[in-house]
PDB file of N, CA and C in Angstrom:
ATOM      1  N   UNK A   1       1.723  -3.430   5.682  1.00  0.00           N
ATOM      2  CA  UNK A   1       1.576  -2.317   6.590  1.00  0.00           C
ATOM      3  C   UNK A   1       1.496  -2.849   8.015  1.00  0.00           C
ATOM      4  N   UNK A   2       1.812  -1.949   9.137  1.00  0.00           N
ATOM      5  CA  UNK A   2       1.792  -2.617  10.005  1.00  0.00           C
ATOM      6  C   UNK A   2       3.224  -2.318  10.736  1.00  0.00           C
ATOM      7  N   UNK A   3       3.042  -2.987  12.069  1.00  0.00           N
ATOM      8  CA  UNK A   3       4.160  -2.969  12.971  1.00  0.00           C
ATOM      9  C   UNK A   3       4.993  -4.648  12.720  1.00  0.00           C
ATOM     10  N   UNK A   4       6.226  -4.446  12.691  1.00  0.00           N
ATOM     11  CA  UNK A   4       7.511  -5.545  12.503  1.00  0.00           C
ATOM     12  C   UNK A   4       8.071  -5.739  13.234  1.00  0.00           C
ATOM     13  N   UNK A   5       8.428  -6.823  14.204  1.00  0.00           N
ATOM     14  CA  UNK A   5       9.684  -7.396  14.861  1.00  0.00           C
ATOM     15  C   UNK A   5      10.690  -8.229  13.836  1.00  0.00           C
ATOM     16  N   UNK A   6      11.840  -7.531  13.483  1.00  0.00           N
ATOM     17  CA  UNK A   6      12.467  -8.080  12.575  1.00  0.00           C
ATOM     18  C   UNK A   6      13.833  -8.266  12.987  1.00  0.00           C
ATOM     19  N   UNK A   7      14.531  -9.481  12.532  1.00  0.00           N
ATOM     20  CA  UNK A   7      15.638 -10.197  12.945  1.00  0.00           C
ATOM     21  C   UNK A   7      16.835  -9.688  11.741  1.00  0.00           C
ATOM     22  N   UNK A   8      17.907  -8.920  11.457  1.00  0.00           N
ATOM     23  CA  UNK A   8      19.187  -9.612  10.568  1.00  0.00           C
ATOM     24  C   UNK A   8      19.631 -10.187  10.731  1.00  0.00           C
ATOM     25  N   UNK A   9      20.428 -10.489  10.141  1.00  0.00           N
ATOM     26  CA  UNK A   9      21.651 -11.355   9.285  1.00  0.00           C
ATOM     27  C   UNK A   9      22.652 -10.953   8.739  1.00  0.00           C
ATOM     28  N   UNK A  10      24.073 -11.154   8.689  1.00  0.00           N
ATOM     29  CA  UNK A  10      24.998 -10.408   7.744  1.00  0.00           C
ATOM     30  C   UNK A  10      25.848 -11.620   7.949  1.00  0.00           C
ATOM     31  N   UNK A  11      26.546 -12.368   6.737  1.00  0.00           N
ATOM     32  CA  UNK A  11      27.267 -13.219   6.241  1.00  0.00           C
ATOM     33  C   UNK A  11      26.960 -14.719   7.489  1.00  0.00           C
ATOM     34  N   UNK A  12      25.371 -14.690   7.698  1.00  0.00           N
ATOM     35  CA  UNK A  12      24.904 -15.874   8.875  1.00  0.00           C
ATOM     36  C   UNK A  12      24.972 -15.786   9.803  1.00  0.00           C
ATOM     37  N   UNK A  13      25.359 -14.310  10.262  1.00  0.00           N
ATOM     38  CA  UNK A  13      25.240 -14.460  11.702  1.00  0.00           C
ATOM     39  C   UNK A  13      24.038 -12.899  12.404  1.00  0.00           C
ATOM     40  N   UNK A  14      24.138 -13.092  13.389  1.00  0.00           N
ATOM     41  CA  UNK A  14      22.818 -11.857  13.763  1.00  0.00           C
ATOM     42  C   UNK A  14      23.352 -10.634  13.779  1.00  0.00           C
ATOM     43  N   UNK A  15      22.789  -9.820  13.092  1.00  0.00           N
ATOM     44  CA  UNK A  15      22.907  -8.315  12.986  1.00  0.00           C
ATOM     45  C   UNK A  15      22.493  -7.450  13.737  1.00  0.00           C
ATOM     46  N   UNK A  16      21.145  -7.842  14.345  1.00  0.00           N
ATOM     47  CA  UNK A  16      20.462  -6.568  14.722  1.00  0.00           C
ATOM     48  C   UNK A  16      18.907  -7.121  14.838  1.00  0.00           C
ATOM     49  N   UNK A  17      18.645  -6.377  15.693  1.00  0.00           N
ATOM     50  CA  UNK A  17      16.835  -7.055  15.682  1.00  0.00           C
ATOM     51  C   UNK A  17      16.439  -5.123  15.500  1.00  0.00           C
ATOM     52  N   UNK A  18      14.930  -5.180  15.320  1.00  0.00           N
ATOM     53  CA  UNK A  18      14.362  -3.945  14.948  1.00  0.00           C
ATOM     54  C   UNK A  18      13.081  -3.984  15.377  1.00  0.00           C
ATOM     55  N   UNK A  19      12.138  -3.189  15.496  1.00  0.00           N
ATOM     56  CA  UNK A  19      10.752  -2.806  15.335  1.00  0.00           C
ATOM     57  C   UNK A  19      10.575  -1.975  13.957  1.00  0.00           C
ATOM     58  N   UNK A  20       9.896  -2.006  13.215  1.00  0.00           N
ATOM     59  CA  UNK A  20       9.286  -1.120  11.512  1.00  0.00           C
ATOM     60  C   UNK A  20       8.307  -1.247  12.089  1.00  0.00           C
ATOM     61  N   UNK A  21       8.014   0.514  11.613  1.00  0.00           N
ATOM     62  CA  UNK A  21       6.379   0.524  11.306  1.00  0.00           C
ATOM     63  C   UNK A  21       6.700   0.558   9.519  1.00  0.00           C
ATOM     64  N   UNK A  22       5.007  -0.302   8.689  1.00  0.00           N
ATOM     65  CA  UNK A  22       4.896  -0.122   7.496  1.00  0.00           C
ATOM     66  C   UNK A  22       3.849   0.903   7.393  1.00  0.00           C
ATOM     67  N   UNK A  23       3.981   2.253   6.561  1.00  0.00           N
ATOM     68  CA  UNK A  23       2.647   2.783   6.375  1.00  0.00           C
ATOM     69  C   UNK A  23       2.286   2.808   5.146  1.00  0.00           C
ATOM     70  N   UNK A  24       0.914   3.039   4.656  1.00  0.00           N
ATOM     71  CA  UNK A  24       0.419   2.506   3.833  1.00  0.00           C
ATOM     72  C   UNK A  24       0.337   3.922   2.359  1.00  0.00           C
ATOM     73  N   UNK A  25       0.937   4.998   3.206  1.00  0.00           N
ATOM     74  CA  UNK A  25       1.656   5.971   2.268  1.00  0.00           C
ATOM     75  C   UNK A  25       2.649   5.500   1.717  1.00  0.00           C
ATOM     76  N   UNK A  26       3.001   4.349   1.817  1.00  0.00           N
ATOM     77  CA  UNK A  26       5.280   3.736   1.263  1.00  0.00           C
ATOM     78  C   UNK A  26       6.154   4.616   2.015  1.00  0.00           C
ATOM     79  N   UNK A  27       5.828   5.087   3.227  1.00  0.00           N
ATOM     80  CA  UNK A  27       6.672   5.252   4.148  1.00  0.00           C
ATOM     81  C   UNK A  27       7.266   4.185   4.836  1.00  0.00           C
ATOM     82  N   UNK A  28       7.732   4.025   6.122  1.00  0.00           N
ATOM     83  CA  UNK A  28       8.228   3.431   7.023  1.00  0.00           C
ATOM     84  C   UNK A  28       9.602   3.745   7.716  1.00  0.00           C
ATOM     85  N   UNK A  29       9.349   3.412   9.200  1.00  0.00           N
ATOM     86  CA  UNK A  29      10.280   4.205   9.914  1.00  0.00           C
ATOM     87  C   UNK A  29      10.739   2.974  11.085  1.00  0.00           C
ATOM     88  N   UNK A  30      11.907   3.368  10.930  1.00  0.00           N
ATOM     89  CA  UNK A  30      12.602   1.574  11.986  1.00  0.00           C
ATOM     90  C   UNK A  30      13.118   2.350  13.420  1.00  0.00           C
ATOM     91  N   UNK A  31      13.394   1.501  14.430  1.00  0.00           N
ATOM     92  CA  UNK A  31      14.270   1.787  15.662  1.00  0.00           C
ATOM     93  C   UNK A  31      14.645   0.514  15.915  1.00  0.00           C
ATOM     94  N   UNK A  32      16.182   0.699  15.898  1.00  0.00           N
ATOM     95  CA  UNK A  32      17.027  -1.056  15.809  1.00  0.00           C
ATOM     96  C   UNK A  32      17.906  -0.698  17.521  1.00  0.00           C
ATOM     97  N   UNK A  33      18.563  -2.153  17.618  1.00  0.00           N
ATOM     98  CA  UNK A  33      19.048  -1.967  19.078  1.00  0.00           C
ATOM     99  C   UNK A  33      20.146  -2.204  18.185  1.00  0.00           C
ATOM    100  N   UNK A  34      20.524  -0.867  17.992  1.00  0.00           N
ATOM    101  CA  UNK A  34      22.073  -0.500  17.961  1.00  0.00           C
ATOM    102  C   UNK A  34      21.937   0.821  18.879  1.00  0.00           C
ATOM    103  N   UNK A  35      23.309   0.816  19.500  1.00  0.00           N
ATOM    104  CA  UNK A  35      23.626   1.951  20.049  1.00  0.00           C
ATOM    105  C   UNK A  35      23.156   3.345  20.069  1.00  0.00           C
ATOM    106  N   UNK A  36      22.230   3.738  20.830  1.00  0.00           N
ATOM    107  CA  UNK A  36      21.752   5.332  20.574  1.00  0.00           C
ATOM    108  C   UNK A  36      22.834   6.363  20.087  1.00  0.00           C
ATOM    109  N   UNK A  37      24.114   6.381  20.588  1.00  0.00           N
ATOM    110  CA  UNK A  37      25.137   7.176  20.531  1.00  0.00           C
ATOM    111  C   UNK A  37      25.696   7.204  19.108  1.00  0.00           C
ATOM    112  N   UNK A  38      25.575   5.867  18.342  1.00  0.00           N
ATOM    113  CA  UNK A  38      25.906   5.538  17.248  1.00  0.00           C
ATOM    114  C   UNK A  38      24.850   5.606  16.311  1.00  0.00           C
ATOM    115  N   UNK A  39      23.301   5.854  16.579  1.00  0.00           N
ATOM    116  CA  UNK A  39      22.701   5.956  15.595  1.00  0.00           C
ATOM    117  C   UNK A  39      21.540   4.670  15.155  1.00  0.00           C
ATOM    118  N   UNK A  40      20.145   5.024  15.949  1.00  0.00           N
ATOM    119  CA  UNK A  40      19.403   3.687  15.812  1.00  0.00           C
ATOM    120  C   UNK A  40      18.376   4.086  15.274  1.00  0.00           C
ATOM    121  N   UNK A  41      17.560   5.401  14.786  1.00  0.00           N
ATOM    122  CA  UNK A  41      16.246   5.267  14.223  1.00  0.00           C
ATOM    123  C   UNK A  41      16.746   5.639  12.727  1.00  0.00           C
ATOM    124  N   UNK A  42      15.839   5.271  11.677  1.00  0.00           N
ATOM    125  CA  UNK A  42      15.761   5.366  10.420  1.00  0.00           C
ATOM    126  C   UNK A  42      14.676   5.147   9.699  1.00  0.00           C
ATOM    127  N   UNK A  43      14.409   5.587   8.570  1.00  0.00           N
ATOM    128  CA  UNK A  43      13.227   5.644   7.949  1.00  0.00           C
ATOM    129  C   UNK A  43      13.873   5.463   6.122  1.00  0.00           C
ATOM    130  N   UNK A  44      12.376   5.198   5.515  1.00  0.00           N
ATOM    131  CA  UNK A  44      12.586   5.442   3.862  1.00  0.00           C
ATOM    132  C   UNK A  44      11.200   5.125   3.706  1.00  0.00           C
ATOM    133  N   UNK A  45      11.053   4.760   2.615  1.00  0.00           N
ATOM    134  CA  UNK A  45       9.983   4.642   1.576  1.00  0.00           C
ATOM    135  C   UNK A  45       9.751   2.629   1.216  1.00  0.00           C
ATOM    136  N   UNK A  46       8.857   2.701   0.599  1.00  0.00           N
ATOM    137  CA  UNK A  46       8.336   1.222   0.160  1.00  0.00           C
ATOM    138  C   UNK A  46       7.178   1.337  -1.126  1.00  0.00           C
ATOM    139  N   UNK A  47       7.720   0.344  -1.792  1.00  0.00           N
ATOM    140  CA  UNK A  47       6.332   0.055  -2.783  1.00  0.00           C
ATOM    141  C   UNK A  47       6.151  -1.565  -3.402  1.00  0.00           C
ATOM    142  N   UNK A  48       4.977  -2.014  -3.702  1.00  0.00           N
ATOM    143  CA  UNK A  48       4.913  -3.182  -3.618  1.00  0.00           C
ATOM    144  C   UNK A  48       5.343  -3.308  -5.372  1.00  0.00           C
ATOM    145  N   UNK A  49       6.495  -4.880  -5.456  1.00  0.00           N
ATOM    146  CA  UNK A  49       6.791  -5.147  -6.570  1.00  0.00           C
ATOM    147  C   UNK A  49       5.916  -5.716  -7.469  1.00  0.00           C
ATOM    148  N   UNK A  50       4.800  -7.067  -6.618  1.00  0.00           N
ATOM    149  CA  UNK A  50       4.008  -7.582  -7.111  1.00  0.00           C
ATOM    150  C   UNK A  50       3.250  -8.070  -5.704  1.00  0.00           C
ATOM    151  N   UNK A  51       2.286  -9.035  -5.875  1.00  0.00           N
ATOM    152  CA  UNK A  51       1.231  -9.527  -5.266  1.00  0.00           C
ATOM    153  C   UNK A  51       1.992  -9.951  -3.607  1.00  0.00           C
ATOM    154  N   UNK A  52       3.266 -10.358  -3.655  1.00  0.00           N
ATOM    155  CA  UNK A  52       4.148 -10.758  -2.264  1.00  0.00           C
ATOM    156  C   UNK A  52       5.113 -10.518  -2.046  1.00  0.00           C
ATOM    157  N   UNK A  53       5.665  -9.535  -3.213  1.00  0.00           N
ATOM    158  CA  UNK A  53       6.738  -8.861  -2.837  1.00  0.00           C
ATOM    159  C   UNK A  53       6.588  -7.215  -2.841  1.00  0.00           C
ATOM    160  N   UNK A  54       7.535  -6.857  -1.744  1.00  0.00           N
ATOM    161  CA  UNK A  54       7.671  -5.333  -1.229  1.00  0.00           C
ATOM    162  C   UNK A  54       9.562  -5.214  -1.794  1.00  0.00           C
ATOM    163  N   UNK A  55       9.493  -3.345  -1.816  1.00  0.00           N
ATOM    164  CA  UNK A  55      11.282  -3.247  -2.226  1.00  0.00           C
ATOM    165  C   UNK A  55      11.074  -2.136  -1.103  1.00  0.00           C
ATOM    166  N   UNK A  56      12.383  -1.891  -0.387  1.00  0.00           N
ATOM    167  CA  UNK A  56      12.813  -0.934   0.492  1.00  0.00           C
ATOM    168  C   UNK A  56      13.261  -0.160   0.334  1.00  0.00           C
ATOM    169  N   UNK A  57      13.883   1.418   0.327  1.00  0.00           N
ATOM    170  CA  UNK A  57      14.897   1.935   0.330  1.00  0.00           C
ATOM    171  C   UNK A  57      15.012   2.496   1.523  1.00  0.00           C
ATOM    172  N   UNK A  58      15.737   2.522   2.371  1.00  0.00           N
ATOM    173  CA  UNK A  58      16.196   2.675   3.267  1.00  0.00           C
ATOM    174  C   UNK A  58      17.076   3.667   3.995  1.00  0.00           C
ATOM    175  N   UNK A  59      17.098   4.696   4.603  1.00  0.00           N
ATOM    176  CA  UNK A  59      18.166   5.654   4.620  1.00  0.00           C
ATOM    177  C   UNK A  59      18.320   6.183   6.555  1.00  0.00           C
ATOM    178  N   UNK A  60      19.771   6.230   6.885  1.00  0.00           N
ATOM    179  CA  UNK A  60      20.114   6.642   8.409  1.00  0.00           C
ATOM    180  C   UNK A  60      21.295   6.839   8.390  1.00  0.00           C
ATOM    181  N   UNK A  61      21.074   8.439   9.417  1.00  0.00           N
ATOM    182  CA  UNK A  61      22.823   8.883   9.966  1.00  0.00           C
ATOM    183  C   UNK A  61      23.227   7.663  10.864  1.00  0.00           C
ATOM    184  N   UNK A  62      24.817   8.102  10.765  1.00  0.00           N
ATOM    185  CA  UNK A  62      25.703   7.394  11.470  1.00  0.00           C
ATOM    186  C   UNK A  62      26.516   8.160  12.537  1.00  0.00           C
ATOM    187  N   UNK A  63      26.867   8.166  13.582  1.00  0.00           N
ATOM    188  CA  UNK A  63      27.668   8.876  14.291  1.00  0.00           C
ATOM    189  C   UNK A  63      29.373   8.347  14.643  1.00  0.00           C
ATOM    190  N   UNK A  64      30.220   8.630  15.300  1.00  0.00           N
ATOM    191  CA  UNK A  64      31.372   8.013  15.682  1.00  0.00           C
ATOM    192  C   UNK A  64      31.053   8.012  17.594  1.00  0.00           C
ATOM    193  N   UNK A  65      31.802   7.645  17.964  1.00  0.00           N
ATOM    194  CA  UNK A  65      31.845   7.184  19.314  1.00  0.00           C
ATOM    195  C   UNK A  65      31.656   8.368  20.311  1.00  0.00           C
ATOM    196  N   UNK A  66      31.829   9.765  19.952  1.00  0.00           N
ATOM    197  CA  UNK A  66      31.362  10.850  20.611  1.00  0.00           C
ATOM    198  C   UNK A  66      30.281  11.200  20.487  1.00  0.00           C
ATOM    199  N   UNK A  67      29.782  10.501  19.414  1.00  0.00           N
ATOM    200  CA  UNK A  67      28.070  11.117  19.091  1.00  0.00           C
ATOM    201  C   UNK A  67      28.529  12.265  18.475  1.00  0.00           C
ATOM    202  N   UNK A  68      29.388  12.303  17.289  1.00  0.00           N
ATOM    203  CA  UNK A  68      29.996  13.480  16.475  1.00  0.00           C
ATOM    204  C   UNK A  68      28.933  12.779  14.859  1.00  0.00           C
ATOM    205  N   UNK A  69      28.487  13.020  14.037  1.00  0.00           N
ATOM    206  CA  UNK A  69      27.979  12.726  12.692  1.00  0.00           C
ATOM    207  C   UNK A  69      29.257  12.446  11.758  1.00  0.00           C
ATOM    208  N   UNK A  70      29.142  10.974  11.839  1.00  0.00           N
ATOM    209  CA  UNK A  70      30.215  10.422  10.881  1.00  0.00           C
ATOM    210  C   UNK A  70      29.925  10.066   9.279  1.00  0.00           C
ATOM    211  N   UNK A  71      28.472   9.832   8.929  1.00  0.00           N
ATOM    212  CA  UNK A  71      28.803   9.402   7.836  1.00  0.00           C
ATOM    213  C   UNK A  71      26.947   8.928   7.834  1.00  0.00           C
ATOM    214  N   UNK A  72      26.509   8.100   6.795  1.00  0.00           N
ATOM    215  CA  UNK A  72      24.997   7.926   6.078  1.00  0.00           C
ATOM    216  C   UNK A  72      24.955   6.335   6.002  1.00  0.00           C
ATOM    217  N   UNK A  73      24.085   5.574   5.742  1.00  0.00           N
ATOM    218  CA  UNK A  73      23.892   4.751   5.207  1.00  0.00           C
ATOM    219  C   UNK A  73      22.595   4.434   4.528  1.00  0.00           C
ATOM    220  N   UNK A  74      22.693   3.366   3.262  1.00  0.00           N
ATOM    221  CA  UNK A  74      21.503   3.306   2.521  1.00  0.00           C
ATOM    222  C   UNK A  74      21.365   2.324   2.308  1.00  0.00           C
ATOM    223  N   UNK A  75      19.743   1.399   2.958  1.00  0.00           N
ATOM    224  CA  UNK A  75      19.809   0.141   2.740  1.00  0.00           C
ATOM    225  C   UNK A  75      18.676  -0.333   1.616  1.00  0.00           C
ATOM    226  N   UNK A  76      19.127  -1.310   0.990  1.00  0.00           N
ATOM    227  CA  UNK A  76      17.870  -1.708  -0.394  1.00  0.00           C
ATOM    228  C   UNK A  76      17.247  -2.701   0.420  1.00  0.00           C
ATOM    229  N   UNK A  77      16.192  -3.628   0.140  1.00  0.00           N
ATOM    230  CA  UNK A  77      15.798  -4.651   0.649  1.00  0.00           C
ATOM    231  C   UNK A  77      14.487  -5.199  -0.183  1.00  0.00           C
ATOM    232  N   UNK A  78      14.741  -6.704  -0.465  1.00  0.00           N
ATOM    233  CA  UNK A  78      13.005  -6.879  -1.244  1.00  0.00           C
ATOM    234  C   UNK A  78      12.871  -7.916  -0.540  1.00  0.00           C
ATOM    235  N   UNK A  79      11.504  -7.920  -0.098  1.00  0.00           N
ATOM    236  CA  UNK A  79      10.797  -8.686   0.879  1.00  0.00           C
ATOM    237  C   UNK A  79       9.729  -9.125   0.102  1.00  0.00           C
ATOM    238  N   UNK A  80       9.708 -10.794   0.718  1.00  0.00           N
ATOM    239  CA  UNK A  80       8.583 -11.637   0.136  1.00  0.00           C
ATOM    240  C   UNK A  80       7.515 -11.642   1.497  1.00  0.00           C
ATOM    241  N   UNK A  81       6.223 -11.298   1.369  1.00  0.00           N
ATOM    242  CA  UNK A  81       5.286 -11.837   2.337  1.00  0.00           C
ATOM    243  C   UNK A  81       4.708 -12.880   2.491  1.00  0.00           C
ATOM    244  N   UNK A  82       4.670 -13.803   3.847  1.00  0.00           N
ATOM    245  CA  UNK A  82       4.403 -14.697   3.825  1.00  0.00           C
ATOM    246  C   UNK A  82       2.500 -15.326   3.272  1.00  0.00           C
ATOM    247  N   UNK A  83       2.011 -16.202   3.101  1.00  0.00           N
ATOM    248  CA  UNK A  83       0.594 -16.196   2.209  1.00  0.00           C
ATOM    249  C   UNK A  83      -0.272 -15.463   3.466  1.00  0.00           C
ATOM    250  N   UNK A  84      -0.061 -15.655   4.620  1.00  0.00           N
ATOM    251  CA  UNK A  84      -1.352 -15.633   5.780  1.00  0.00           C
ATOM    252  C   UNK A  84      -0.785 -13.903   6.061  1.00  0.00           C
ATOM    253  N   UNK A  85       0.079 -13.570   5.598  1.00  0.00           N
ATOM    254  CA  UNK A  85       0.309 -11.727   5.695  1.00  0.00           C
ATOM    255  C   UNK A  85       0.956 -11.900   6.978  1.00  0.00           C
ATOM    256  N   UNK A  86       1.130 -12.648   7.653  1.00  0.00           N
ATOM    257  CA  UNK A  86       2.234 -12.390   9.277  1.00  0.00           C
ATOM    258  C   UNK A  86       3.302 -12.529   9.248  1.00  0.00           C
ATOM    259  N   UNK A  87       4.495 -12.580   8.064  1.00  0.00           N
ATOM    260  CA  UNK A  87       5.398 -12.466   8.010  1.00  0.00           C
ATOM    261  C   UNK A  87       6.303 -12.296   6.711  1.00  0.00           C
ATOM    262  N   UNK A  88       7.482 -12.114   6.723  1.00  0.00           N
ATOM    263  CA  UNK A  88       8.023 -12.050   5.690  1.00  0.00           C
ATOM    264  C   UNK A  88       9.394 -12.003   5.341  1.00  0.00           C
ATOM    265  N   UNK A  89      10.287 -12.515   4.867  1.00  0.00           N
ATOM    266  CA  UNK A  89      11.274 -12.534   4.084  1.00  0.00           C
ATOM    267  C   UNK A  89      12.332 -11.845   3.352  1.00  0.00           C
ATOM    268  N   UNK A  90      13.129 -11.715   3.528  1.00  0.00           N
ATOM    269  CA  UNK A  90      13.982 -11.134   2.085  1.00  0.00           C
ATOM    270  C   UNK A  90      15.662 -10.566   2.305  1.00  0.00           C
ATOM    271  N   UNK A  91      16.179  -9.702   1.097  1.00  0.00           N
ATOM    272  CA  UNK A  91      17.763  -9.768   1.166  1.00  0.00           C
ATOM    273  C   UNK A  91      17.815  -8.476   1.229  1.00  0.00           C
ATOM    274  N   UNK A  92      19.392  -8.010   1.868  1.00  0.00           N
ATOM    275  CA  UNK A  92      19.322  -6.247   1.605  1.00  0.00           C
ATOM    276  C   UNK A  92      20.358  -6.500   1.492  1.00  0.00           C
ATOM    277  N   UNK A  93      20.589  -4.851   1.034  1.00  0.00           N
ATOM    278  CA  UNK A  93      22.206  -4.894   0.819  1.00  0.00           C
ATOM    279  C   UNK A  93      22.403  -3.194   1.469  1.00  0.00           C
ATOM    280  N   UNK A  94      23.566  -2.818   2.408  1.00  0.00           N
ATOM    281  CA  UNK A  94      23.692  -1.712   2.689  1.00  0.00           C
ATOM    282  C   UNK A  94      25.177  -1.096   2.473  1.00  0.00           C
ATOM    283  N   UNK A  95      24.855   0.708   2.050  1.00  0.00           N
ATOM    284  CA  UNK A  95      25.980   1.278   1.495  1.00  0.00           C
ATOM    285  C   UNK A  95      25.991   1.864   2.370  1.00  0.00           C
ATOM    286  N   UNK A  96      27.550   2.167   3.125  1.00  0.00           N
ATOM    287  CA  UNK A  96      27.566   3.176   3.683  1.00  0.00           C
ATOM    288  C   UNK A  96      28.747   4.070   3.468  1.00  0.00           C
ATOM    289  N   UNK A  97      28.875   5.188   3.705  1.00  0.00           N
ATOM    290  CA  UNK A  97      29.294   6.353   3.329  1.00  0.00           C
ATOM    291  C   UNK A  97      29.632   7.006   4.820  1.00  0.00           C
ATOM    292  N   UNK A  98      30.657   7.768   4.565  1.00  0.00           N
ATOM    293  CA  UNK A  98      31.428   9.300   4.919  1.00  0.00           C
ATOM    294  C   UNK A  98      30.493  10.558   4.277  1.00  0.00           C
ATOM    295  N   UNK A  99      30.767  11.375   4.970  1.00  0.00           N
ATOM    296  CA  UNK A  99      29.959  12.858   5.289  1.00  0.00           C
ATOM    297  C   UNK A  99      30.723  13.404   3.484  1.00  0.00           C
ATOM    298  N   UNK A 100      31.233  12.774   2.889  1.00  0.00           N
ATOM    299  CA  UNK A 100      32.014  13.180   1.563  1.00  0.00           C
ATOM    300  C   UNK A 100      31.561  12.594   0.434  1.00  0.00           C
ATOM    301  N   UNK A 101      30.501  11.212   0.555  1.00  0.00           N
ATOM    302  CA  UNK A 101      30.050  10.649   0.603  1.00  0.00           C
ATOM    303  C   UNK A 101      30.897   9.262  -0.617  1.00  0.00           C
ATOM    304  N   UNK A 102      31.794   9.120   0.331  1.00  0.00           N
ATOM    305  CA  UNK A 102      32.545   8.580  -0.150  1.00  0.00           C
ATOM    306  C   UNK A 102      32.043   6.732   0.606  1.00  0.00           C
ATOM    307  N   UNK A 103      31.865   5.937  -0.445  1.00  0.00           N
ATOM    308  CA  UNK A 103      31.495   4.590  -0.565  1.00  0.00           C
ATOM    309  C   UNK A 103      32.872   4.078   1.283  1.00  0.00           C
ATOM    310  N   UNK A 104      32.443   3.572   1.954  1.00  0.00           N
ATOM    311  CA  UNK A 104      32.910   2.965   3.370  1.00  0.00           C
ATOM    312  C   UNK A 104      33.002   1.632   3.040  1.00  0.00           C
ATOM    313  N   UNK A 105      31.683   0.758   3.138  1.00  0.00           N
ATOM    314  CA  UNK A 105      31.314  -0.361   2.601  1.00  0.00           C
ATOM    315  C   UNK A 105      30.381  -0.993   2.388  1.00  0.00           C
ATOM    316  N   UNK A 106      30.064  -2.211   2.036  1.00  0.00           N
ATOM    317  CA  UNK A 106      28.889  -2.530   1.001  1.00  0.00           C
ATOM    318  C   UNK A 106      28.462  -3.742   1.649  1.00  0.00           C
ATOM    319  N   UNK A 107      27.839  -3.786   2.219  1.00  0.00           N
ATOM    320  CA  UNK A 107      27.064  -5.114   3.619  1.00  0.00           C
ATOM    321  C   UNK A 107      25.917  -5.774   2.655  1.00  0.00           C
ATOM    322  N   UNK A 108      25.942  -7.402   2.652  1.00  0.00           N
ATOM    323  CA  UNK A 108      24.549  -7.909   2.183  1.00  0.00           C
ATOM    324  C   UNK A 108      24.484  -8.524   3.579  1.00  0.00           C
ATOM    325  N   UNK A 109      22.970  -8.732   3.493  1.00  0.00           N
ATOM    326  CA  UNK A 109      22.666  -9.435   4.980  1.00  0.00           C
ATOM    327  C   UNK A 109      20.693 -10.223   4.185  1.00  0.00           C
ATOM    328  N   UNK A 110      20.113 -10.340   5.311  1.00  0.00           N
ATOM    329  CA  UNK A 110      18.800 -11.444   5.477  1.00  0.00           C
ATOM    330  C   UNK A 110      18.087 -10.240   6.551  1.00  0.00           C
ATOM    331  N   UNK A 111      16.816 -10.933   5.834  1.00  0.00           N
ATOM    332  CA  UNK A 111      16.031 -10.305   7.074  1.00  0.00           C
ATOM    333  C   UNK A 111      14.398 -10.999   7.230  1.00  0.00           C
ATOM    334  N   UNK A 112      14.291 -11.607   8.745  1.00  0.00           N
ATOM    335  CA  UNK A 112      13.191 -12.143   8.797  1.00  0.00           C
ATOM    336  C   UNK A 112      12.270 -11.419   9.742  1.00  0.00           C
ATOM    337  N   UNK A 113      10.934 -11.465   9.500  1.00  0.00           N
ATOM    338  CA  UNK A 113       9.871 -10.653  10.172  1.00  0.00           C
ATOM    339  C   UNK A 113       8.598 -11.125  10.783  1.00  0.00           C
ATOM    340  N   UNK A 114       8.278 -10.818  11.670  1.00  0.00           N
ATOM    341  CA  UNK A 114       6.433 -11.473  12.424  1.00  0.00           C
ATOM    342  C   UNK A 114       6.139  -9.811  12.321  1.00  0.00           C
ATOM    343  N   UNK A 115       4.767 -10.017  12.374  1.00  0.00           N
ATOM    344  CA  UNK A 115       4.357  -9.194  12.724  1.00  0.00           C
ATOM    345  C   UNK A 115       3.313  -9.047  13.927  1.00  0.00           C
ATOM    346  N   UNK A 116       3.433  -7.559  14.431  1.00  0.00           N
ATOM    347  CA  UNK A 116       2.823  -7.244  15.872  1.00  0.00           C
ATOM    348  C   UNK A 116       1.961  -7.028  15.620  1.00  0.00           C
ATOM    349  N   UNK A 117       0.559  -7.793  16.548  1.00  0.00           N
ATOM    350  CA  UNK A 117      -0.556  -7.814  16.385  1.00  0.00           C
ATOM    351  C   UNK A 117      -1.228  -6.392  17.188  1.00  0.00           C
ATOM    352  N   UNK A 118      -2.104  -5.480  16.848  1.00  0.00           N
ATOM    353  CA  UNK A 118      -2.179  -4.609  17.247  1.00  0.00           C
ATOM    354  C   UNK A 118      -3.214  -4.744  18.267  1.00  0.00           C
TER     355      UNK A 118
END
């Protein structure tokens, strides 16, 4: 739980950095520096797998270059926490989709995390 500065990855190279909040309902809600016009806040759910691992599901609209609603995406993710709880680990994989919801494409990437001390 908690606030995240988190780094991607997609096939080794940088994706995207983010802020997550974790809440302790298995919510959580992200704002990434991607493009406002294109679509940067998102949210889903969380629950813990075991003692250091967390699973994600992940869900955010997409827009096209007018800021018209193009399409969804859905990201998985299982995260290992680090022992001292300030950070953490893990792989995702994201689907994304057309408004038809027709499969676009299928992204694995990395994702590393600190966390913000409040």
């Amino acid at each position: 739980m908690g606030t995240w500065h988190v780094s991607y990855t997609s096939g080794g190279a940088p994706a995207g950095e983010a802020f997550i909040q974790w809440h302790s309902d298995g919510t959580e809600w992200e704002n990434i520096n991607f493009p406002i016009l294109g679509g940067n806040i998102c949210m889903g759910s969380w629950k813990q797998s075991d003692a250091n691992h967390v699973f994600r599901n992940h869900w955010g609209w997409l827009y096209d270059g007018s800021g018209n609603l193009a399409g969804y995406f859905n990201e998985t993710e299982t995260d290992e926490l680090s022992k001292d709880g300030n950070s953490y680990q893990g792989n995702n994989e994201t689907k994304i989709y057309d408004l038809a919801a027709a499969l676009q494409a299928d992204v694995t990437g990395g994702a590393s995390a600190t966390r913000i001390s409040p």
